[in-house]
Protein backbone atom coordinates (compact mmCIF):
# COMPACT_ATOMS: atom_id res chain seq x y z
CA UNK A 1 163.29 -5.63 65.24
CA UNK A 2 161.76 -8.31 67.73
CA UNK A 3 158.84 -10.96 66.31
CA UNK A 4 157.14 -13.43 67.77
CA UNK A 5 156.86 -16.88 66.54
CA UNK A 6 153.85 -18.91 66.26
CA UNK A 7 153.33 -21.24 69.01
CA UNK A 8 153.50 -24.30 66.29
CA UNK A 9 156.83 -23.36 65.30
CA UNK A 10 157.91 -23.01 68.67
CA UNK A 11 156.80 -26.30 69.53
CA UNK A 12 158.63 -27.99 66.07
CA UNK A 13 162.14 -26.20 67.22
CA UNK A 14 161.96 -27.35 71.15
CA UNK A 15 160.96 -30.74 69.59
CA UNK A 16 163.76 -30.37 66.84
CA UNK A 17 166.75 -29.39 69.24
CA UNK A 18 165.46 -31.94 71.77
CA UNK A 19 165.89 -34.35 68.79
CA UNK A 20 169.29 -32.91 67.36
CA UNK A 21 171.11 -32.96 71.12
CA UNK A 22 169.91 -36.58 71.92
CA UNK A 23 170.83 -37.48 68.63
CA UNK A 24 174.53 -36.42 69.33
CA UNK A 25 174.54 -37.47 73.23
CA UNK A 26 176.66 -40.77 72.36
CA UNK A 27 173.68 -42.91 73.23
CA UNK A 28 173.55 -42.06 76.67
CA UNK A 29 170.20 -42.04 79.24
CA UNK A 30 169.19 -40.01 81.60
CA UNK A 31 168.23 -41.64 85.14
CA UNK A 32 166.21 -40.18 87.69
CA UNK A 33 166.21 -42.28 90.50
CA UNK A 34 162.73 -42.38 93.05
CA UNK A 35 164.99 -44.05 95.93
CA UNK A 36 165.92 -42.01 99.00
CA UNK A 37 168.99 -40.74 96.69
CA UNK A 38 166.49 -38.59 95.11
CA UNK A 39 166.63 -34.77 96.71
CA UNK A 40 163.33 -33.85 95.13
CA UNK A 41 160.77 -36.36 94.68
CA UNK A 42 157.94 -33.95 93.91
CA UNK A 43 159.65 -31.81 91.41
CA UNK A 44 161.32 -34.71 89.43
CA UNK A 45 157.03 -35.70 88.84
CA UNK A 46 157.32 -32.38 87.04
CA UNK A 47 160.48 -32.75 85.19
CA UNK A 48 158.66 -35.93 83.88
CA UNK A 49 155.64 -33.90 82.93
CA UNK A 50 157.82 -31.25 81.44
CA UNK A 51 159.70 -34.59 79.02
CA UNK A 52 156.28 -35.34 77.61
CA UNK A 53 155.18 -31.91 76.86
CA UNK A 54 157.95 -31.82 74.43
CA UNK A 55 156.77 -34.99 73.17
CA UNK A 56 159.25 -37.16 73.75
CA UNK A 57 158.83 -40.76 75.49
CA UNK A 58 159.78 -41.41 79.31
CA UNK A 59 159.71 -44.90 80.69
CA UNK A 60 158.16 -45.02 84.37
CA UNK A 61 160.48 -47.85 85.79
CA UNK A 62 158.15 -49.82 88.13
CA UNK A 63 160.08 -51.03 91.54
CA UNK A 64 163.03 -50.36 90.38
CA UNK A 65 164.38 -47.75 92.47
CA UNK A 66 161.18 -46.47 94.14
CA UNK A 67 159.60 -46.00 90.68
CA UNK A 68 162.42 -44.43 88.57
CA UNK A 69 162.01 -42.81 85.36
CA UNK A 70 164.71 -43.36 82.01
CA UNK A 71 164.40 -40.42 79.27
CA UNK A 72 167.00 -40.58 75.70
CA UNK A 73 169.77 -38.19 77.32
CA UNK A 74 170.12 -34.70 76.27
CA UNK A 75 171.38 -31.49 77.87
CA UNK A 76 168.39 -29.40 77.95
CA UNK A 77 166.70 -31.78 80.55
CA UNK A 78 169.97 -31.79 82.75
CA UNK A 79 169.51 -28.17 82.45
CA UNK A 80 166.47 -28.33 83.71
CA UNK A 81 166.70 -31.24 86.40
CA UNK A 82 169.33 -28.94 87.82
CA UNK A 83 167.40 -25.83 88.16
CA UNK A 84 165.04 -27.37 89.63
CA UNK A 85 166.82 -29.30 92.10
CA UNK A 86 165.94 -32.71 90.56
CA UNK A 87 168.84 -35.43 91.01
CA UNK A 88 169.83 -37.99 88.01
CA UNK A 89 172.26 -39.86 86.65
CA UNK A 90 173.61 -40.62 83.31
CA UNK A 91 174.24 -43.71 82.34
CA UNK A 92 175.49 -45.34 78.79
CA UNK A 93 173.00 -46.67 76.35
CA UNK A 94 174.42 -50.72 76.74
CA UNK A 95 173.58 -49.81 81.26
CA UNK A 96 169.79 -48.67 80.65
CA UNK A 97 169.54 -51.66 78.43
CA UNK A 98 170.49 -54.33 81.14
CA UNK A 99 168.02 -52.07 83.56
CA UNK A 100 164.96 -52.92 81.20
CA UNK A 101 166.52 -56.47 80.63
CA UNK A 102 166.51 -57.24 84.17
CA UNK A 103 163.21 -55.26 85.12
CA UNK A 104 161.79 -57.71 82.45
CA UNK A 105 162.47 -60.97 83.86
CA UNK A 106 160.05 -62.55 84.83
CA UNK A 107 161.41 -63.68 88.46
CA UNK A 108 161.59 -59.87 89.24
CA UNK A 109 158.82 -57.77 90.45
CA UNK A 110 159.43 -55.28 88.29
CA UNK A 111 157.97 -53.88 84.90
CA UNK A 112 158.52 -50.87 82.23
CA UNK A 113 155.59 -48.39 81.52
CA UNK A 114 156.07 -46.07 78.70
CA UNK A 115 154.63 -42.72 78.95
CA UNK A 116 153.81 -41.16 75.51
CA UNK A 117 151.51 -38.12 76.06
CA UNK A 118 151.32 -34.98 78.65
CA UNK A 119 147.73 -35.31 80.32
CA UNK A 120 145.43 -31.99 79.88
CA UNK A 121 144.59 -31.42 84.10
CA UNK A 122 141.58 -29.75 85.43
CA UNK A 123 141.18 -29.36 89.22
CA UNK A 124 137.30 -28.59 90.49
CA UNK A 125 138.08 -25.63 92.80
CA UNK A 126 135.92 -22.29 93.86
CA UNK A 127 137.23 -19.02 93.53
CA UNK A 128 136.25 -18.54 97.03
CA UNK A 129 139.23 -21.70 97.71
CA UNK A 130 140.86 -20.73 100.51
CA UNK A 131 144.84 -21.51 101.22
CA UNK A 132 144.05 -24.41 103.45
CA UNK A 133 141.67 -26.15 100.81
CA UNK A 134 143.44 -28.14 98.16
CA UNK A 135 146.84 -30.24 98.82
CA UNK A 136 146.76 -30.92 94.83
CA UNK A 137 146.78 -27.45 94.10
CA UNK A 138 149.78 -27.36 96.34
CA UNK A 139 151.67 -30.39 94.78
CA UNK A 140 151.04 -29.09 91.39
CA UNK A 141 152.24 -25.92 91.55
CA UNK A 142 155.50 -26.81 93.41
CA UNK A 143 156.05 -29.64 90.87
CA UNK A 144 155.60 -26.82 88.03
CA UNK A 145 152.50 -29.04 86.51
CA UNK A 146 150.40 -27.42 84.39
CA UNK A 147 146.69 -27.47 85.18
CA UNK A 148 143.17 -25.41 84.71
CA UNK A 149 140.44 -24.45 87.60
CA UNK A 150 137.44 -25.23 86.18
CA UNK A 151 133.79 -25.35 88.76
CA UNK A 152 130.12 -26.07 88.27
CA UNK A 153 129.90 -23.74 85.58
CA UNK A 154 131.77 -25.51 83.50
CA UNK A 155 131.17 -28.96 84.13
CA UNK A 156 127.12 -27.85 83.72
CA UNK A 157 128.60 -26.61 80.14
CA UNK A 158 129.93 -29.78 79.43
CA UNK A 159 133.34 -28.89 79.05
CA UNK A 160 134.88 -31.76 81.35
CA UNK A 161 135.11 -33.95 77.91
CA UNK A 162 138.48 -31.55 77.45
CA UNK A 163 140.42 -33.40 79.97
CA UNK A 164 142.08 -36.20 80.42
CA UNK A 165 142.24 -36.33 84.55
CA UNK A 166 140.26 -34.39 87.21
CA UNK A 167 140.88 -33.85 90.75
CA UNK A 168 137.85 -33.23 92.83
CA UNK A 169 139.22 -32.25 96.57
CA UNK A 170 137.10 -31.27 100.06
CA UNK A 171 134.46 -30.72 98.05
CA UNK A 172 130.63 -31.08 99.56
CA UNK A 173 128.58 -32.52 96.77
CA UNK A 174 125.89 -33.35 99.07
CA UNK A 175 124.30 -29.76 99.25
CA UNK A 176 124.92 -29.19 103.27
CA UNK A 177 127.95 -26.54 102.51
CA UNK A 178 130.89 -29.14 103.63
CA UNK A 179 128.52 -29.42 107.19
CA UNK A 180 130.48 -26.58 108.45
CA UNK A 181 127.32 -24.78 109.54
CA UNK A 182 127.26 -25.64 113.22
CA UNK A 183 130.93 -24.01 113.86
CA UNK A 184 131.25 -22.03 111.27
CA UNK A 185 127.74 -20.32 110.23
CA UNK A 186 128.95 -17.05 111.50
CA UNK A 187 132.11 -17.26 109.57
CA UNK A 188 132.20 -14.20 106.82
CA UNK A 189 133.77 -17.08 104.74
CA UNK A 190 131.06 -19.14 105.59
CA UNK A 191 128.60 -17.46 104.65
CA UNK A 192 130.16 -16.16 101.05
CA UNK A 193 130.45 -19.62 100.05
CA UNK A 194 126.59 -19.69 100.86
CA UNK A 195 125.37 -16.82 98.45
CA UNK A 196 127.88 -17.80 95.74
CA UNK A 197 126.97 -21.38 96.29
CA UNK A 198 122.93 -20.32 95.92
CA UNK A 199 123.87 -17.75 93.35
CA UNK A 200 125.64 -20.61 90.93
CA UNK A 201 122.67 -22.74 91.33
CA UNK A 202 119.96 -19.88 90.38
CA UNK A 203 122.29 -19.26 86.92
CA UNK A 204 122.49 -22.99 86.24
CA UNK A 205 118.95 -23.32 86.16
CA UNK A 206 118.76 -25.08 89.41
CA UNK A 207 116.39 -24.19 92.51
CA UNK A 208 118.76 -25.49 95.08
CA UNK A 209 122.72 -25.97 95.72
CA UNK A 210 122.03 -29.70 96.11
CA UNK A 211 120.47 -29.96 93.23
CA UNK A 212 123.33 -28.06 91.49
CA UNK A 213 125.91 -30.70 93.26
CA UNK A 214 124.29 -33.35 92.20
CA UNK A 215 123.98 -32.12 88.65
CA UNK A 216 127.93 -31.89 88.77
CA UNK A 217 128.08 -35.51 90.37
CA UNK A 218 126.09 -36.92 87.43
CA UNK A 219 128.85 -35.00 84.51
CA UNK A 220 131.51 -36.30 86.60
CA UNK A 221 129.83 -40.03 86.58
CA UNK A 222 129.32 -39.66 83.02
CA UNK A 223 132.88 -38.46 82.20
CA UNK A 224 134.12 -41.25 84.54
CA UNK A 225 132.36 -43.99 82.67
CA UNK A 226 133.40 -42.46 79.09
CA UNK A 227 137.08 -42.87 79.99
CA UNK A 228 137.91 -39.99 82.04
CA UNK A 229 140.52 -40.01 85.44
CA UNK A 230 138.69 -38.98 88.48
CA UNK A 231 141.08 -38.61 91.76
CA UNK A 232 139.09 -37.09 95.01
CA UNK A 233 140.71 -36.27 98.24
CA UNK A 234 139.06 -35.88 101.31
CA UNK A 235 135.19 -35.24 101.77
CA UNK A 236 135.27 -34.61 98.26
CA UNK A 237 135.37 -38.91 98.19
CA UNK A 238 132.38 -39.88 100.14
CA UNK A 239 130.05 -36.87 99.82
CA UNK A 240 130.38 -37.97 96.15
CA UNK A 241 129.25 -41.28 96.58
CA UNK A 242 126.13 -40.06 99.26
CA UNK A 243 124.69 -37.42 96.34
CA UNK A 244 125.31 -40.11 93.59
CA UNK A 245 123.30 -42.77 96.36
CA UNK A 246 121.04 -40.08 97.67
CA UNK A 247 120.15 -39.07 93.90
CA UNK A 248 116.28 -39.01 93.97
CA UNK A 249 116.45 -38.28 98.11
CA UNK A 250 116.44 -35.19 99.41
CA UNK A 251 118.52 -35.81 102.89
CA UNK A 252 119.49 -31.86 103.38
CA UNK A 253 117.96 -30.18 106.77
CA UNK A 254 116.10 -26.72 106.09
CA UNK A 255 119.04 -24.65 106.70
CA UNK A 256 120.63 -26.11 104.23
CA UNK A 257 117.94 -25.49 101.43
CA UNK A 258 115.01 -24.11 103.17
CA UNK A 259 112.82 -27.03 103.28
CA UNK A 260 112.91 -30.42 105.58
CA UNK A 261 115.20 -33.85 104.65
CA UNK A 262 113.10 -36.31 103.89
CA UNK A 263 112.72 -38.79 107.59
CA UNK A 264 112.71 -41.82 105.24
CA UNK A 265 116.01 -40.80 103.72
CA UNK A 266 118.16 -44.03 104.76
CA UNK A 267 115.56 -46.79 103.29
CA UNK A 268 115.82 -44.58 100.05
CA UNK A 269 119.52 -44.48 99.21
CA UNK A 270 120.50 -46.90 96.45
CA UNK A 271 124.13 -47.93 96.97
CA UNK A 272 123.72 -49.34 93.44
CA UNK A 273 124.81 -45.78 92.25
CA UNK A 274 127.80 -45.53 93.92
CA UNK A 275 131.49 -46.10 93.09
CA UNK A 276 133.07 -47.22 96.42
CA UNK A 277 130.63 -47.99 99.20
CA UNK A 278 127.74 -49.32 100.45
CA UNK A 279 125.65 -49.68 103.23
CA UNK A 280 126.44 -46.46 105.32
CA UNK A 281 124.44 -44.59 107.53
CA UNK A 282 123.66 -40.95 106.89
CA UNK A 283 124.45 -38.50 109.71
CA UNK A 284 121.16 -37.41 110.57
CA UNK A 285 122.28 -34.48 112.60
CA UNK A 286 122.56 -31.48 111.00
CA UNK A 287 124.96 -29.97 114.11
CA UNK A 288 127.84 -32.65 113.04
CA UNK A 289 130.92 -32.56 111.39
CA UNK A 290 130.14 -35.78 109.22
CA UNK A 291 127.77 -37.30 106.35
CA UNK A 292 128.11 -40.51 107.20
CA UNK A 293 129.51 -43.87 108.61
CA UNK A 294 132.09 -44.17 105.77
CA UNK A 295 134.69 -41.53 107.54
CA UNK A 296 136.99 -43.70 110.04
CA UNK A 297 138.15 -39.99 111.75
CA UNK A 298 136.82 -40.69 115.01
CA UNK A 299 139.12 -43.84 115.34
CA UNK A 300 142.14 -42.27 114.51
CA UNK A 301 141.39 -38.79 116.34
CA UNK A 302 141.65 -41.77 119.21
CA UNK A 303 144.99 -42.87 117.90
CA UNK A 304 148.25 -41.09 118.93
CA UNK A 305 150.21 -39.50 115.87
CA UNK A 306 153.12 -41.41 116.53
CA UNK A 307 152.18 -44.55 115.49
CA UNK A 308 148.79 -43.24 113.00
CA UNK A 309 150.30 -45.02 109.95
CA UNK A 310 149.29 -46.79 106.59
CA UNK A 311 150.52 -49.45 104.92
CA UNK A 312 150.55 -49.56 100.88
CA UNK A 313 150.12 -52.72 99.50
CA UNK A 314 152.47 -54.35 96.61
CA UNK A 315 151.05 -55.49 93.12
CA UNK A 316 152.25 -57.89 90.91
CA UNK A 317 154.07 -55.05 88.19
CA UNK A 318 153.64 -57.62 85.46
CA UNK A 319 149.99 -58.51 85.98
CA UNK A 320 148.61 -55.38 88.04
CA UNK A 321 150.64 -52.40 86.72
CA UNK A 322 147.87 -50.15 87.31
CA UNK A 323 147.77 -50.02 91.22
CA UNK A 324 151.38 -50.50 90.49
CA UNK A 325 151.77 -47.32 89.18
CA UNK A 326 149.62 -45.99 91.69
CA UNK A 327 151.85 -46.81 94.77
CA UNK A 328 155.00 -46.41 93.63
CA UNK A 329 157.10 -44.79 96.11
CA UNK A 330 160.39 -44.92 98.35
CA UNK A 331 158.26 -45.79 101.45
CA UNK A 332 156.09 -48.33 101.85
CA UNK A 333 154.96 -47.24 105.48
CA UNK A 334 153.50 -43.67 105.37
CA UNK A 335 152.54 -41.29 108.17
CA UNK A 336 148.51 -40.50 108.53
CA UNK A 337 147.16 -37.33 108.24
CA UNK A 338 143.44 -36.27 109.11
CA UNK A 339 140.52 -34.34 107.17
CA UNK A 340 136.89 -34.43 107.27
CA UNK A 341 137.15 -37.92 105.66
CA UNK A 342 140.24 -38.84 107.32
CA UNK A 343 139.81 -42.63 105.60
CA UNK A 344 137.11 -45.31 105.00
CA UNK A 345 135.66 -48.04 107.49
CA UNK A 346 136.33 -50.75 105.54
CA UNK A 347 132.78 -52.61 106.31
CA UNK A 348 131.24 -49.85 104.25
CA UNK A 349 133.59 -50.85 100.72
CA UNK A 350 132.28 -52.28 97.84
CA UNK A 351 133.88 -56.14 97.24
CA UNK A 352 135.01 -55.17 93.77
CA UNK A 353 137.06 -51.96 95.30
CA UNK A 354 140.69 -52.34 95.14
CA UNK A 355 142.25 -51.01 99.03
CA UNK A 356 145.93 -50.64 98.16
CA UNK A 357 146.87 -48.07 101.12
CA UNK A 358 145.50 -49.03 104.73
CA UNK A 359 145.71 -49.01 108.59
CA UNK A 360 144.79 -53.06 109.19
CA UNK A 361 144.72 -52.16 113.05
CA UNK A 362 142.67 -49.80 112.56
CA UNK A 363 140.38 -51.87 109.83
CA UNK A 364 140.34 -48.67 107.97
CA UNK A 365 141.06 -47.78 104.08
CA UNK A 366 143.22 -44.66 103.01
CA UNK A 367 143.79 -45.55 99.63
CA UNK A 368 141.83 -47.11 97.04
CA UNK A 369 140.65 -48.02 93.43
CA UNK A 370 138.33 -49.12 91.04
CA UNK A 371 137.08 -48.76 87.00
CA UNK A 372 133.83 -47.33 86.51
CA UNK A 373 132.93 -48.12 82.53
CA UNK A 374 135.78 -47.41 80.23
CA UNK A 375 137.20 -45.00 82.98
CA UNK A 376 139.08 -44.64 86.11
CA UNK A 377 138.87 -43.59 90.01
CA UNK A 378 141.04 -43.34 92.77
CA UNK A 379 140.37 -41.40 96.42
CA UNK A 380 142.83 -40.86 98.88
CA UNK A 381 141.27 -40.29 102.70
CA UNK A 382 143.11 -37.34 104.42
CA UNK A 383 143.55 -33.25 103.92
CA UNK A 384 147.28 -32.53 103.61
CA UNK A 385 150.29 -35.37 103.72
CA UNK A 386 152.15 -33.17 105.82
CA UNK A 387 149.66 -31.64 107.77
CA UNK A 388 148.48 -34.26 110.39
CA UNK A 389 145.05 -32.39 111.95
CA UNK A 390 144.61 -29.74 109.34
CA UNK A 391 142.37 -27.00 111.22
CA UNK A 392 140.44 -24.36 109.00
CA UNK A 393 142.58 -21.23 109.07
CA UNK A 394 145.98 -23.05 108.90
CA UNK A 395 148.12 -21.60 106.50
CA UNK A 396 148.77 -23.56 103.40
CA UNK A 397 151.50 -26.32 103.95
CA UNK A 398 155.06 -25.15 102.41
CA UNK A 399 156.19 -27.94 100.03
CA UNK A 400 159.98 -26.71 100.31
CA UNK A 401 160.14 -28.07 103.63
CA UNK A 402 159.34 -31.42 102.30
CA UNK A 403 160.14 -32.56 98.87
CA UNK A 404 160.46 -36.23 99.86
CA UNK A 405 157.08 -36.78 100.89
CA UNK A 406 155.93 -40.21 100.34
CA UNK A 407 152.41 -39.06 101.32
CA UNK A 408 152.55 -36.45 98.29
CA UNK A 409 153.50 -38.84 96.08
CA UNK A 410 150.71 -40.42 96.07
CA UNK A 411 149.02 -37.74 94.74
CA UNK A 412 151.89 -37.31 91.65
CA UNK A 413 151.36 -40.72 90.47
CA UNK A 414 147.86 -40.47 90.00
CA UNK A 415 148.49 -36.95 88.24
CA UNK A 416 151.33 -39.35 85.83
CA UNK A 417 149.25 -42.74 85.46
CA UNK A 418 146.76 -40.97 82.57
CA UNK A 419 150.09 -40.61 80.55
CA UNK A 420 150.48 -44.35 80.11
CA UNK A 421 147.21 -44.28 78.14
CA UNK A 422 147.16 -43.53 74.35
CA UNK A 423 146.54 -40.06 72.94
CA UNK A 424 142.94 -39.53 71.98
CA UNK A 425 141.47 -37.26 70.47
CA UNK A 426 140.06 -33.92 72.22
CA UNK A 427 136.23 -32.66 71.33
């Protein structure tokens, strides 16, 4: 006769046997180096994930080894590291101790970060997303992270105090429909994202899609400053920062949302409101492929592939293990890759706005940083990591063919740093 358990009893024996096979594993760690002896970078984020779901602590190495991780040894997570492809070592008990001992001194750049709880994900996608649209999506799923696909309807509903990190990615929060209208109005895909765009607003009480976007902008803010994780990729960076500027402006042309922008628009934005920049320009042209003077893609649609690189910066582990944790990696040079915000002109960045990834040649940001009240931000300039010019219709990039990429892992760590932060308590 089968029976199903309850899922709290499943939990206690997973947590139990995790407990019962370390307990008897001689005092032994498991290793998972982030070096270039590592076959799967991507998937051994998720094997990490997977170790805190079960509740049990993982220490995030810092420098040592391209950002290694050390878990208490047991079988079931060998299991695991080899179905998924995932390469570690074990070492004794007395070895992982002289790791931490000489990670911790203080002539090293190095430092320990434990991990203690499994962040809940959401990821702000349509269900009009089409393969090409979301590289996190991607990442996630080949990892084997766990996350939900939540949209305007429910941030509107409030329900973005659930989570502990959200990912907000070519996303248009401006209103103008991701400015795709002058190639692409005749687009059937085009045009559904138009009516279910204009139908979400009417439900939500609002009388236009910009209105509706910057709703979402403002829950996003205000789950920002109350201690939430916001990570943005591509136009979903600056159009967020133009709607939170442009909040009392309308700067949307008629096709847009049937009426005129306002002429004045520029002399109206407050860059006050913003996270990361300041005095752009609007696009004024509705015909364009760009909001504003942030994007730095015409300078490196100029610059040959070969040599379009970025440059991550290195902390101080002991003093700045936050953009530490950030850039950890087994590269420290790191192909480009383009978007509709392909990276930042770093004129328009706020003073207090930490760059740690950037082309100095090029005077543009990729990668960068701040705190907004008791929370955090990060946006990454680009589409794909492994898709250099990313055109609309390309077929979703296939993360088997590269599990090592540095430009992915990027992503992972931002998806990890929440864990380093205490458990808190879910409304």
């Amino acid at each position: 006769m089968d029976f199903a358990l309850p899922m709290d009893m499943k939990k206690f024996l997973i947590v139990f046997a995790f407990s019962f096979i370390t307990f008897f594993s001689f005092g032994s760690k498991l290793l998972i180096p982030m070096d270039d002896t590592q076959t799967n970078h991507l998937k051994a984020y998720g094997i990490a994930f997977w170790v805190l779901e079960n509740d049990l602590e993982i220490k995030w190495l810092l420098n040592y080894r391209g950002g290694s991780f050390l878990i208490p040894n047991a079988k079931a997570i060998e299991t695991e590291c080899v179905i998924r492809g995932v390469s570690y070592e074990i070492i004794a008990d007395a070895q992982g101790a002289a790791i931490e001992a000489q990670i911790m001194n203080p002539e090293v750049n190095m430092d320990v970060v434990k991990l203690e709880v499994a962040p809940k994900i959401a990821v702000y996608s349509p269900k009009s997303k089409q393969p090409w649209d979301d590289a996190v999506t991607l990442v996630l799923t080949y990892a084997e992270i766990p996350y939900d696909v939540i949209y305007d309807t429910e941030i509107i509903q409030g329900e973005l105090p659930k989570y502990d990190w959200l990912h907000l990615h070519h996303e248009d929060f401006t209103g103008q429909y991701g400015r795709f209208y002058g190639m692409y109005r005749n687009a059937t895909w085009y045009q559904n994202q138009v009516k279910e765009s204009e139908e979400a607003a009417t439900a939500l009480g609002f009388s236009k899609v910009s209105e509706l976007k910057l709703g979402v902008a403002m829950k996003i803010k205000e789950y920002t400053a109350g201690g939430g994780f916001m990570f943005s990729m591509c136009s979903g960076t600056d159009s967020y920062d133009i709607a939170l500027a442009a909040e009392e402006v309308d700067i949307c042309e008629r096709m847009f949302d049937g009426d005129p922008a306002d002429p004045n628009a520029q002399n109206k934005i407050d860059f006050a409101r913003t996270f990361a920049f300041k005095d752009f320009v609007l696009s004024k042209n509705p015909m364009e492929y760009e909001f504003s003077s942030i994007d730095a893609t015409r300078i490196h649609a100029r610059t040959p592939e070969n040599i379009d690189m970025f440059t991550l910066f290195e902390f101080s582990a002991k003093w700045d293990p936050v953009p530490t944790m950030l850039c950890q990696n087994h590269e420290q040079v790191i192909k480009g890759f383009m978007g509709q915000t392909t990276a930042y002109n770093k004129q328009y960045i706020k003073p207090e706005v930490l760059v740690m990834g950037e082309n100095k040649s090029l005077n543009s940001a990729k990668y960068i940083h701040g705190k907004f009240g008791e929370g955090q931000w990060t946006f990454y300039g680009g589409h794909d990591p492994e898709d250099y010019q990313h055109f609309v219709g390309d077929p979703p990039t296939d993360l088997n063919l590269h599990p090592n990429s540095p430009g992915y892992r990027l992503i992972l760590n931002n998806v990890l740093f929440p864990a380093a932060k205490k458990k808190k308590q879910k409304t």
